[in-house]
PDB file of N, CA and C in Angstrom:
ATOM      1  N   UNK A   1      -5.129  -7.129  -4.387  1.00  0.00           N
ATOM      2  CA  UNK A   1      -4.845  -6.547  -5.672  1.00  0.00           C
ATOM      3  C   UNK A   1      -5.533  -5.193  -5.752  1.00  0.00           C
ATOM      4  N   UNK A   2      -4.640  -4.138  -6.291  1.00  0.00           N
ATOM      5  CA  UNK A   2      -5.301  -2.775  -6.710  1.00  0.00           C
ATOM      6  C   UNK A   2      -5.551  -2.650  -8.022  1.00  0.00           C
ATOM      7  N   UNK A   3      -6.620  -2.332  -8.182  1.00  0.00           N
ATOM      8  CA  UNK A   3      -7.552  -2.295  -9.258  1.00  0.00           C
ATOM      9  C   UNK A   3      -7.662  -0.309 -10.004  1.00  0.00           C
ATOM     10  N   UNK A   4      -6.582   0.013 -10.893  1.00  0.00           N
ATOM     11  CA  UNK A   4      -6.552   0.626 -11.541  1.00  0.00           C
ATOM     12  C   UNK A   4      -8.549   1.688 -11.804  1.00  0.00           C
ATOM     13  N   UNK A   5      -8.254   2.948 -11.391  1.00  0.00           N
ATOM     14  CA  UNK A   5     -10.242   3.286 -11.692  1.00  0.00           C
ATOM     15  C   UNK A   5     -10.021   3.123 -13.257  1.00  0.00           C
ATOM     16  N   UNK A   6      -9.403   3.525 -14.016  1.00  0.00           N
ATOM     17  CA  UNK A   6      -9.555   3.962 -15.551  1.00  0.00           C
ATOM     18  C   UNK A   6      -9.736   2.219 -16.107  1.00  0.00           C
ATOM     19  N   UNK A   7      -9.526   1.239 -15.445  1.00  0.00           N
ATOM     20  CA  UNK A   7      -9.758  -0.082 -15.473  1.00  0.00           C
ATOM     21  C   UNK A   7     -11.176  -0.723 -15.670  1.00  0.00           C
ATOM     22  N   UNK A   8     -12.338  -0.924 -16.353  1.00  0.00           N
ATOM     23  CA  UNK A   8     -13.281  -1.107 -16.330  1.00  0.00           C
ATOM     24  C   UNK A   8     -13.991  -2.594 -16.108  1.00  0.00           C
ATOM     25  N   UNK A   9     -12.789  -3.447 -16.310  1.00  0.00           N
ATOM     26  CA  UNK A   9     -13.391  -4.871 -16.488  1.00  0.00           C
ATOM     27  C   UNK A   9     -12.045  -5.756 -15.684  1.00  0.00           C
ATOM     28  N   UNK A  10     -12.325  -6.549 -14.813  1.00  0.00           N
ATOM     29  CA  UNK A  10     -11.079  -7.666 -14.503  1.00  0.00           C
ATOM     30  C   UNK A  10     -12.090  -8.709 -14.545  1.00  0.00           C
ATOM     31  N   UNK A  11     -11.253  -9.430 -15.403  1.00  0.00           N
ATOM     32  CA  UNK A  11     -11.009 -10.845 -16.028  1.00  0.00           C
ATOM     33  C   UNK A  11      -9.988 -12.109 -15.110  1.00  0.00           C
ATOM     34  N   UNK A  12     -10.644 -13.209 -14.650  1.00  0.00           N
ATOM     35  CA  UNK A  12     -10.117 -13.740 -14.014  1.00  0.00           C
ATOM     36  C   UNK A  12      -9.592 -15.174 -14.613  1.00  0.00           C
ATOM     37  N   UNK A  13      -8.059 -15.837 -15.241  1.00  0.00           N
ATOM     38  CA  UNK A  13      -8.658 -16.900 -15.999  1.00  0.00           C
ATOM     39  C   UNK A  13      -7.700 -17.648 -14.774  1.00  0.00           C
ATOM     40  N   UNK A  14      -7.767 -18.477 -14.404  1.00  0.00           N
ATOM     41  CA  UNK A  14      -7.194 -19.719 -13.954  1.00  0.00           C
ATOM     42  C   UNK A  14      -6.557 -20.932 -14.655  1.00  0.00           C
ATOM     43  N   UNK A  15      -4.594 -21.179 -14.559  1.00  0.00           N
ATOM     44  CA  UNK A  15      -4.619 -22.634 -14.892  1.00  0.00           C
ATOM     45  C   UNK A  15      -4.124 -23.128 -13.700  1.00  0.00           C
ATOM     46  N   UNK A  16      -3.895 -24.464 -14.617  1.00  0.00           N
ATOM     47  CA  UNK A  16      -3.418 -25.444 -13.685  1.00  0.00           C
ATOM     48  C   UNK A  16      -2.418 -26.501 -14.021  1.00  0.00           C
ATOM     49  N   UNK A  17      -1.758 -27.048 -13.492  1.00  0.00           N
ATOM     50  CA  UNK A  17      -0.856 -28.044 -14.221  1.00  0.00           C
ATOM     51  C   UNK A  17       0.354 -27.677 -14.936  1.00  0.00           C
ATOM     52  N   UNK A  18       1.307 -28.361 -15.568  1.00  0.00           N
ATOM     53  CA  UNK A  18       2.400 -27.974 -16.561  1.00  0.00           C
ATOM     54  C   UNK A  18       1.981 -27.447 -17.780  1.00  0.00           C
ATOM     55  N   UNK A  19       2.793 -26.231 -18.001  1.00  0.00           N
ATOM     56  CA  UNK A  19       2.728 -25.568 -19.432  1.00  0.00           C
ATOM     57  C   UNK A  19       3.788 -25.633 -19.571  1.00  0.00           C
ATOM     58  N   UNK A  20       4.235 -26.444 -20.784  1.00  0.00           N
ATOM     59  CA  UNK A  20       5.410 -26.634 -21.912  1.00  0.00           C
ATOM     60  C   UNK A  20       4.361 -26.905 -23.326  1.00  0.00           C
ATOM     61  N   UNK A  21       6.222 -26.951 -23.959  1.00  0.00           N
ATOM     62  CA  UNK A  21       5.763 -27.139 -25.468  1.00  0.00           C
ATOM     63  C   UNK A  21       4.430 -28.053 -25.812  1.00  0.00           C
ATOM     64  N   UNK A  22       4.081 -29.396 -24.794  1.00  0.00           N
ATOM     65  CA  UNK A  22       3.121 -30.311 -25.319  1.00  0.00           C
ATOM     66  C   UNK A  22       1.671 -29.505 -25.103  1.00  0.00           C
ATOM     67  N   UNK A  23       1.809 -28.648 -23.539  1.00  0.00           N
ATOM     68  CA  UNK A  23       0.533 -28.044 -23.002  1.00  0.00           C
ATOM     69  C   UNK A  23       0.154 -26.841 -23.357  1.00  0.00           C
ATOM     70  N   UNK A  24       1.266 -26.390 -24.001  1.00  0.00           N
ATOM     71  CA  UNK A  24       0.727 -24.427 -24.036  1.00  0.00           C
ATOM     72  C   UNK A  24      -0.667 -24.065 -24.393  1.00  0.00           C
ATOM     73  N   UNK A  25      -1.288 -25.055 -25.426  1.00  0.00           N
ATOM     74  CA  UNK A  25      -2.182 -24.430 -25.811  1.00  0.00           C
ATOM     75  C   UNK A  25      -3.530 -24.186 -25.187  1.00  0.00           C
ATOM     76  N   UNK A  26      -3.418 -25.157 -24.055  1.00  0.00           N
ATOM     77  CA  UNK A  26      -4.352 -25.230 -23.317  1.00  0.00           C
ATOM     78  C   UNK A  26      -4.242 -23.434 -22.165  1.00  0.00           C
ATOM     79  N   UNK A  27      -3.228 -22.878 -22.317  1.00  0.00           N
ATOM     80  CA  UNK A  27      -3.042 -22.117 -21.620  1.00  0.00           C
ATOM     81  C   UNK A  27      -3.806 -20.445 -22.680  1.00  0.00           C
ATOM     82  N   UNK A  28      -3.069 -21.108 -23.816  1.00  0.00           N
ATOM     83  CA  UNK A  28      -3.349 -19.784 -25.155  1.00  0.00           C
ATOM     84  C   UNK A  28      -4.806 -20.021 -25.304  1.00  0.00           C
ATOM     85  N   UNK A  29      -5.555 -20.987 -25.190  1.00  0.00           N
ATOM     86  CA  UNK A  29      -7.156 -21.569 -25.403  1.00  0.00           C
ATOM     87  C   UNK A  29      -8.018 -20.726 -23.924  1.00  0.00           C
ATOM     88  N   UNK A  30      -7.049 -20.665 -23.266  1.00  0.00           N
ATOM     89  CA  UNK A  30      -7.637 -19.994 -21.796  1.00  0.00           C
ATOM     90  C   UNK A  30      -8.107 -18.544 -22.054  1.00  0.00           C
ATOM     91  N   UNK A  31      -7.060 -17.972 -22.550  1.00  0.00           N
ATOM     92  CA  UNK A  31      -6.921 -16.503 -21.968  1.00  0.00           C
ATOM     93  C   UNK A  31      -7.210 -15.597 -23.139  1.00  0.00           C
ATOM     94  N   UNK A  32      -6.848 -16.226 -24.703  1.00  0.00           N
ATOM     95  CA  UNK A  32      -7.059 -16.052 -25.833  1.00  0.00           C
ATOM     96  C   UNK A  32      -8.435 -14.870 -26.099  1.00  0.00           C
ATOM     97  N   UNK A  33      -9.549 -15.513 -25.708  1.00  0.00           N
ATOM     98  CA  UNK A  33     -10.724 -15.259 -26.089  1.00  0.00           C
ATOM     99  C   UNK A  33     -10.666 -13.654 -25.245  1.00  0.00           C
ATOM    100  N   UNK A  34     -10.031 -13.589 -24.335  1.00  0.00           N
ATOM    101  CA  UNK A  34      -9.979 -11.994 -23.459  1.00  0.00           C
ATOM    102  C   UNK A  34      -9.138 -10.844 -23.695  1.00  0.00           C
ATOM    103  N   UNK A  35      -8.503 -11.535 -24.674  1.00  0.00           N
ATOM    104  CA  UNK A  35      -7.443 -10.544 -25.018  1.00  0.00           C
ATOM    105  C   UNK A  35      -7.606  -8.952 -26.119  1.00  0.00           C
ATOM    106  N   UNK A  36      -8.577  -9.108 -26.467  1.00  0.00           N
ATOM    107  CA  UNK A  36      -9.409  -8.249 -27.199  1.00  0.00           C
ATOM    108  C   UNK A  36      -9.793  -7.129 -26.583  1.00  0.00           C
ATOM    109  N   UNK A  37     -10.444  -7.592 -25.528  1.00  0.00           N
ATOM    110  CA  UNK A  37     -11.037  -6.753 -24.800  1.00  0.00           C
ATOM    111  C   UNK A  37     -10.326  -5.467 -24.313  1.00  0.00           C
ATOM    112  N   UNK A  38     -10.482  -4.011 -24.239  1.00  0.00           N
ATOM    113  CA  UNK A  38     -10.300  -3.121 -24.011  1.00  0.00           C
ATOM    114  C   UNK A  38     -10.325  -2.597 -22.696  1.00  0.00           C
ATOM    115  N   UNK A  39      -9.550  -1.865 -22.150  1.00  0.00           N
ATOM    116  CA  UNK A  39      -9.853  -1.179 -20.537  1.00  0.00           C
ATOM    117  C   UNK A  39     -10.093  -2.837 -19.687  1.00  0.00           C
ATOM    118  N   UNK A  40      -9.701  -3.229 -19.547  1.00  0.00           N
ATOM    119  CA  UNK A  40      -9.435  -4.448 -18.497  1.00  0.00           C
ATOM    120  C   UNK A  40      -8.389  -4.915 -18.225  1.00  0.00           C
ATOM    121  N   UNK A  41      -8.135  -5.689 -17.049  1.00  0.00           N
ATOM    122  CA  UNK A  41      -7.116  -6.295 -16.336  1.00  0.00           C
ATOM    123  C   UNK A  41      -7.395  -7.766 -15.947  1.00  0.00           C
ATOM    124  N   UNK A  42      -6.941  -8.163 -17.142  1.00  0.00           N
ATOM    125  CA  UNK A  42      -6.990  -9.898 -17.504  1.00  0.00           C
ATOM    126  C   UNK A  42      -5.774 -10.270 -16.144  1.00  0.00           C
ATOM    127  N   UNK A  43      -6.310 -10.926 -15.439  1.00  0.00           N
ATOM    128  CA  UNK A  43      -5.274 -11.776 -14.190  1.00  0.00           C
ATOM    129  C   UNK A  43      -5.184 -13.299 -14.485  1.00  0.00           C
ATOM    130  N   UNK A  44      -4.454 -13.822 -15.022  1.00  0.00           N
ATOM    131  CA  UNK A  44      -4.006 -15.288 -14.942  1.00  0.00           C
ATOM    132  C   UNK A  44      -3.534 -15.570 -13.636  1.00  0.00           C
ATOM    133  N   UNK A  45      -4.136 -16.312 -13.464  1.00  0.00           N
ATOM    134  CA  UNK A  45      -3.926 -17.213 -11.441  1.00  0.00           C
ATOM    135  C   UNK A  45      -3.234 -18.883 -12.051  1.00  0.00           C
ATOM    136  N   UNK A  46      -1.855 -18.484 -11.716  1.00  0.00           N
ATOM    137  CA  UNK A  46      -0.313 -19.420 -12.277  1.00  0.00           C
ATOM    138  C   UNK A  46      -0.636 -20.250 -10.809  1.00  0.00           C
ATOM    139  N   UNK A  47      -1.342 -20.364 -10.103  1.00  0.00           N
ATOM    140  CA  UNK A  47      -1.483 -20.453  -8.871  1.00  0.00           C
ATOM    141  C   UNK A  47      -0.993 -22.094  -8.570  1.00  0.00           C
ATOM    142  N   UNK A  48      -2.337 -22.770  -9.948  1.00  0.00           N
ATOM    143  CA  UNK A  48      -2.227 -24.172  -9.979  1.00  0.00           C
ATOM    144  C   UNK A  48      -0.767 -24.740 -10.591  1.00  0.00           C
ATOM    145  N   UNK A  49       0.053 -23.933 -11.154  1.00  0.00           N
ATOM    146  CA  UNK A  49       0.710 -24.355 -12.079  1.00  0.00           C
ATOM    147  C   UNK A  49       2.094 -24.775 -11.704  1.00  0.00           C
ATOM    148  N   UNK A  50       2.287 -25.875 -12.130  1.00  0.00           N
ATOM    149  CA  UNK A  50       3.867 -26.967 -11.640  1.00  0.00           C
ATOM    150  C   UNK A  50       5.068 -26.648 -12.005  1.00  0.00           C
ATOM    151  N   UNK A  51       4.544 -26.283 -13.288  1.00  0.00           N
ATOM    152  CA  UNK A  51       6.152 -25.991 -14.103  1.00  0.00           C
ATOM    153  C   UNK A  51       5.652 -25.533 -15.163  1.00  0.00           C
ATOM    154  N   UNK A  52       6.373 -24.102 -15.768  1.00  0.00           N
ATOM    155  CA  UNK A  52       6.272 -23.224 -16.578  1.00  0.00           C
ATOM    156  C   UNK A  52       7.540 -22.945 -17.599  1.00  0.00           C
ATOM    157  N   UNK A  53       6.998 -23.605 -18.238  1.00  0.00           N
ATOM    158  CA  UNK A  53       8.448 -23.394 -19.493  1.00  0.00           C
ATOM    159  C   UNK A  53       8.469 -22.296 -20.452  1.00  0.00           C
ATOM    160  N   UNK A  54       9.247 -22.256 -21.320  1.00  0.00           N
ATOM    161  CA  UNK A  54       9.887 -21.671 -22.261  1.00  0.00           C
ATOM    162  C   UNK A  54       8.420 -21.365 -22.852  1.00  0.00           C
ATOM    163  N   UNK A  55       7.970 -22.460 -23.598  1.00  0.00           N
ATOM    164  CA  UNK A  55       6.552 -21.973 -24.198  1.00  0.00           C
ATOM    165  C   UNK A  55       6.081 -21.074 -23.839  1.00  0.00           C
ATOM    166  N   UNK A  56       5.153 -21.848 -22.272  1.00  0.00           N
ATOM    167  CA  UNK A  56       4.128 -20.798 -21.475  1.00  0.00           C
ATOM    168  C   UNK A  56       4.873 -19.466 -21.505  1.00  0.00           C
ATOM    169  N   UNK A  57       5.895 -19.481 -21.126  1.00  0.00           N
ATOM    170  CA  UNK A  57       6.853 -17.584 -21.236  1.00  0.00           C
ATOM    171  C   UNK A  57       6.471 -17.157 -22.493  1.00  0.00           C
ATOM    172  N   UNK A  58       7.155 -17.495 -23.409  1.00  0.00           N
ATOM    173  CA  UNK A  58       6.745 -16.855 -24.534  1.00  0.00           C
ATOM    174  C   UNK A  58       5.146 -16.489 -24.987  1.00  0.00           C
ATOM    175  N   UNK A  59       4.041 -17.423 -24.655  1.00  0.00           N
ATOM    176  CA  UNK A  59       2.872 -17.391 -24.465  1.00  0.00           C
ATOM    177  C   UNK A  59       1.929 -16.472 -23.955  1.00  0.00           C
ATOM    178  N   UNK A  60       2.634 -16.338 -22.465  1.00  0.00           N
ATOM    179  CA  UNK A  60       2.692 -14.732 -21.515  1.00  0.00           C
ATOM    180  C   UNK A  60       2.781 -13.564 -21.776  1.00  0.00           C
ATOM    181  N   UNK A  61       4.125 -13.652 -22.519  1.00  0.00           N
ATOM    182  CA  UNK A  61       4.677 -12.455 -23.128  1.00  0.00           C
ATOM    183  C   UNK A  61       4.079 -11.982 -24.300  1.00  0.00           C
ATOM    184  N   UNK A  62       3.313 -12.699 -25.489  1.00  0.00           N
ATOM    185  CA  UNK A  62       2.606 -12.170 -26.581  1.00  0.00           C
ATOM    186  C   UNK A  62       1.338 -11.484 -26.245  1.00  0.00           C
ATOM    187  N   UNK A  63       0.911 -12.546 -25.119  1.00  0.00           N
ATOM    188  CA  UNK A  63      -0.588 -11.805 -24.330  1.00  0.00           C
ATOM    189  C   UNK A  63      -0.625 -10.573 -24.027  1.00  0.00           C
ATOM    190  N   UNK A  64       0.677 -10.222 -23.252  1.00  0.00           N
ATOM    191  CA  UNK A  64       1.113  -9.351 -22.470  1.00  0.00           C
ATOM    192  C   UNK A  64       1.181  -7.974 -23.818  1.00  0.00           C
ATOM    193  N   UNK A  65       2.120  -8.765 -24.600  1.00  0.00           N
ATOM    194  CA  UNK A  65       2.209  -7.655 -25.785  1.00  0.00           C
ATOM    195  C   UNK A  65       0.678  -7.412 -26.320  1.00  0.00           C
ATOM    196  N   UNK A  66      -0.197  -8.391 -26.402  1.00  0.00           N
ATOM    197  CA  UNK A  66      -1.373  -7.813 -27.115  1.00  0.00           C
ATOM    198  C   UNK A  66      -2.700  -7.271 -26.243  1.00  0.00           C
ATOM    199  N   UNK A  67      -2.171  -7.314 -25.054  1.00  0.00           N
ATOM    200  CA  UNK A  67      -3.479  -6.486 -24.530  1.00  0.00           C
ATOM    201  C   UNK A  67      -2.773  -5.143 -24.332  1.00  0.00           C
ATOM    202  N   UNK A  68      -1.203  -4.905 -24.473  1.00  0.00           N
ATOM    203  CA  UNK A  68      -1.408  -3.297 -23.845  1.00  0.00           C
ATOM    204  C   UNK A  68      -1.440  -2.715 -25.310  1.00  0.00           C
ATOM    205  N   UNK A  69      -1.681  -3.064 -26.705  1.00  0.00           N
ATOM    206  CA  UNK A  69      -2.152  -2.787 -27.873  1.00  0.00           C
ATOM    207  C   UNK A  69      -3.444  -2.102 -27.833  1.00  0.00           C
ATOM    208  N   UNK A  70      -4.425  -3.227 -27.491  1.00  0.00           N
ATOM    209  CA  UNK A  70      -6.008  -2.438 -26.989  1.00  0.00           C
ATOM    210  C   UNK A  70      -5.994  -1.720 -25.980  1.00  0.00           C
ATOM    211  N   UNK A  71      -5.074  -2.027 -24.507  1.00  0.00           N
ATOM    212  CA  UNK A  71      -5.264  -0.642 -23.777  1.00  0.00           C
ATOM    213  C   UNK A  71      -5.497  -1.476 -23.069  1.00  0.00           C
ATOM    214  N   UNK A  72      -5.206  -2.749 -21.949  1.00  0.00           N
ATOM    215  CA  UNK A  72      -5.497  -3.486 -21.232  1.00  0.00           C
ATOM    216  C   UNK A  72      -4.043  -4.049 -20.468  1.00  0.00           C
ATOM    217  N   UNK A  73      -4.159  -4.648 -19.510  1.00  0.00           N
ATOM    218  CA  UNK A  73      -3.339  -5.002 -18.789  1.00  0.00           C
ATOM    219  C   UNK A  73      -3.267  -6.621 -18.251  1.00  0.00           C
ATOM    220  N   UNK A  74      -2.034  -7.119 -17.533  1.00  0.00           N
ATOM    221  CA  UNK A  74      -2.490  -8.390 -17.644  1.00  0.00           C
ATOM    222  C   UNK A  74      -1.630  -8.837 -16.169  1.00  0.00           C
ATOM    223  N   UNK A  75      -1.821  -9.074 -15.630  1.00  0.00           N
ATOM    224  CA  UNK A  75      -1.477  -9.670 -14.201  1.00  0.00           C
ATOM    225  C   UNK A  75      -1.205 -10.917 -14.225  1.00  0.00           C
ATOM    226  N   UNK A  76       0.196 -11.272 -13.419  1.00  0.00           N
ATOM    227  CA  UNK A  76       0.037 -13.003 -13.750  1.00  0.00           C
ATOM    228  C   UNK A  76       0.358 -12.974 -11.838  1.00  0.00           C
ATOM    229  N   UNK A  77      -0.386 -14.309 -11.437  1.00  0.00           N
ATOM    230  CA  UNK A  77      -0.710 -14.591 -10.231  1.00  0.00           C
ATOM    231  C   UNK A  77      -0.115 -15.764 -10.154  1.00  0.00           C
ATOM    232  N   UNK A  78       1.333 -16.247  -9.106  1.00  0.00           N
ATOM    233  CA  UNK A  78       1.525 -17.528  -8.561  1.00  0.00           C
ATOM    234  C   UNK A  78       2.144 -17.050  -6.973  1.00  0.00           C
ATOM    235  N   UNK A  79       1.802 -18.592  -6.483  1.00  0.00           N
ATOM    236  CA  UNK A  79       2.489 -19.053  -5.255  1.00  0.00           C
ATOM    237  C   UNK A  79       3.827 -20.128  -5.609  1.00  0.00           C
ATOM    238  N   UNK A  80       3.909 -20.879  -6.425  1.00  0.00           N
ATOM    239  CA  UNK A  80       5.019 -21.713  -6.352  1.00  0.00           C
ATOM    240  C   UNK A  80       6.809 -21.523  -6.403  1.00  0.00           C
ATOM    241  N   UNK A  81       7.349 -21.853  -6.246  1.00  0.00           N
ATOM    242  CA  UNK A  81       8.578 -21.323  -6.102  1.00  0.00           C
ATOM    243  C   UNK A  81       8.852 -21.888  -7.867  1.00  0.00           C
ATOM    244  N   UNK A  82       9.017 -22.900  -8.075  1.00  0.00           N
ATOM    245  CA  UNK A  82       9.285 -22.984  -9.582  1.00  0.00           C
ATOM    246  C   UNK A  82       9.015 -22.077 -10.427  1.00  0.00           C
ATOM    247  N   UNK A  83       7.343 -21.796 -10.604  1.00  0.00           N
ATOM    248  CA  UNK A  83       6.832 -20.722 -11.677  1.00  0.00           C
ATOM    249  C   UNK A  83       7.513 -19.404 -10.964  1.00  0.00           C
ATOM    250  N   UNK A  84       7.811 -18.960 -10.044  1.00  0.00           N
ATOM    251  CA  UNK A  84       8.168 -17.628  -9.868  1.00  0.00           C
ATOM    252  C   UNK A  84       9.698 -17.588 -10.525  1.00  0.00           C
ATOM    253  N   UNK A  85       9.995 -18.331 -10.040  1.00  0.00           N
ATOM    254  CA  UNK A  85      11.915 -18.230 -11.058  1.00  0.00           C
ATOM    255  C   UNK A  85      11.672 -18.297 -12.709  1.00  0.00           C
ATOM    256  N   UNK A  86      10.381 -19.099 -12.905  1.00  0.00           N
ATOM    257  CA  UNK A  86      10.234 -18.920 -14.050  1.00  0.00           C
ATOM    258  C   UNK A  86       9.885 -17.761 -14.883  1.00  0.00           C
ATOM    259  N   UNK A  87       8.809 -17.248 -13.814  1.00  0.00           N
ATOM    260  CA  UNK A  87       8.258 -15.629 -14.308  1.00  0.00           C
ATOM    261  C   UNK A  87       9.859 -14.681 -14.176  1.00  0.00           C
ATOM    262  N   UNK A  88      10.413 -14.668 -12.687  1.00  0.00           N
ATOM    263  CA  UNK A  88      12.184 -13.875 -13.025  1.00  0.00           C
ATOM    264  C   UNK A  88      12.612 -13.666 -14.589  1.00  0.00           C
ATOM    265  N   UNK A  89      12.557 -14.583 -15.066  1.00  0.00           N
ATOM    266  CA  UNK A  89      13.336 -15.005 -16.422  1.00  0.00           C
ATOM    267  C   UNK A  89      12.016 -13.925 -17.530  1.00  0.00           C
ATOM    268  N   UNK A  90      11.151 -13.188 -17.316  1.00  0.00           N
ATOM    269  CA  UNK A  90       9.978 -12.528 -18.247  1.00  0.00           C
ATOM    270  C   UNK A  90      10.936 -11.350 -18.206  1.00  0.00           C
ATOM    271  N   UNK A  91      11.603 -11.034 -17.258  1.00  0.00           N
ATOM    272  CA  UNK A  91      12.125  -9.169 -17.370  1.00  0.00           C
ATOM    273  C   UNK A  91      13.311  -9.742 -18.234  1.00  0.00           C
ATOM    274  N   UNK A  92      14.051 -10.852 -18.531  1.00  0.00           N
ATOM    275  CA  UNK A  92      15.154 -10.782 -19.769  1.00  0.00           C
ATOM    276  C   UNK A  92      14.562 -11.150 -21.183  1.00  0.00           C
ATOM    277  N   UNK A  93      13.484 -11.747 -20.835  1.00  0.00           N
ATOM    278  CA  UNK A  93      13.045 -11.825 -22.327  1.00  0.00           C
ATOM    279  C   UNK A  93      12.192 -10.427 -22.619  1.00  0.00           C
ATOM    280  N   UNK A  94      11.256  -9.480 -21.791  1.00  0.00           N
ATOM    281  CA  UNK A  94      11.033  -8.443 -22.201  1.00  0.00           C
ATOM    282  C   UNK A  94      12.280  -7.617 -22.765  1.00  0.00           C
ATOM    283  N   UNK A  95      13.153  -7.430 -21.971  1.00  0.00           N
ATOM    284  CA  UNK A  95      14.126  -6.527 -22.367  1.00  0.00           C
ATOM    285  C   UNK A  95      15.089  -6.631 -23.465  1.00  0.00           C
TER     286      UNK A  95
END
């Protein structure tokens, strides 16, 4: 990963497991508390994660909307083939 200089802080949160409607919050309880923060590059590591629904997307995407508010950035990190088709589906809901 390249690390932006004007970047002052990376934030590393890790999940794991399914995020849907029952789990999201455990995901919004994760990353929540970092989102404030200014000049950083919050990285979520999707690494552990099974299956990523509709929720977790939408979940992503507000994060996403509220750190480049303060001036921050947000990286999402997987290996699985599921969550990556799932992340595909972030450039139609951004747009």
């Amino acid at each position: 990963m390249v690390v932006p200089v004007a970047v002052a802080k990376v934030i590393r949160v890790s999940v794991s497991g399914e995020i849907d409607s029952y789990t999201v919050d455990r995901l919004i309880h994760a990353i929540e508390p970092h989102l404030d923060i200014s000049d950083a590059l919050i990285v979520v590591d999707l690494s552990d994660v099974t299956f990523l629904g509709a929720a977790g997307l939408r979940a992503l995407v507000e994060a996403e909307n509220h750190v480049r508010r303060v001036g921050s950035s947000l990286c999402l990190i997987s290996r699985t083939a599921a969550v990556h088709r799932s992340l595909a589906l972030l450039d139609v809901v951004r747009g």
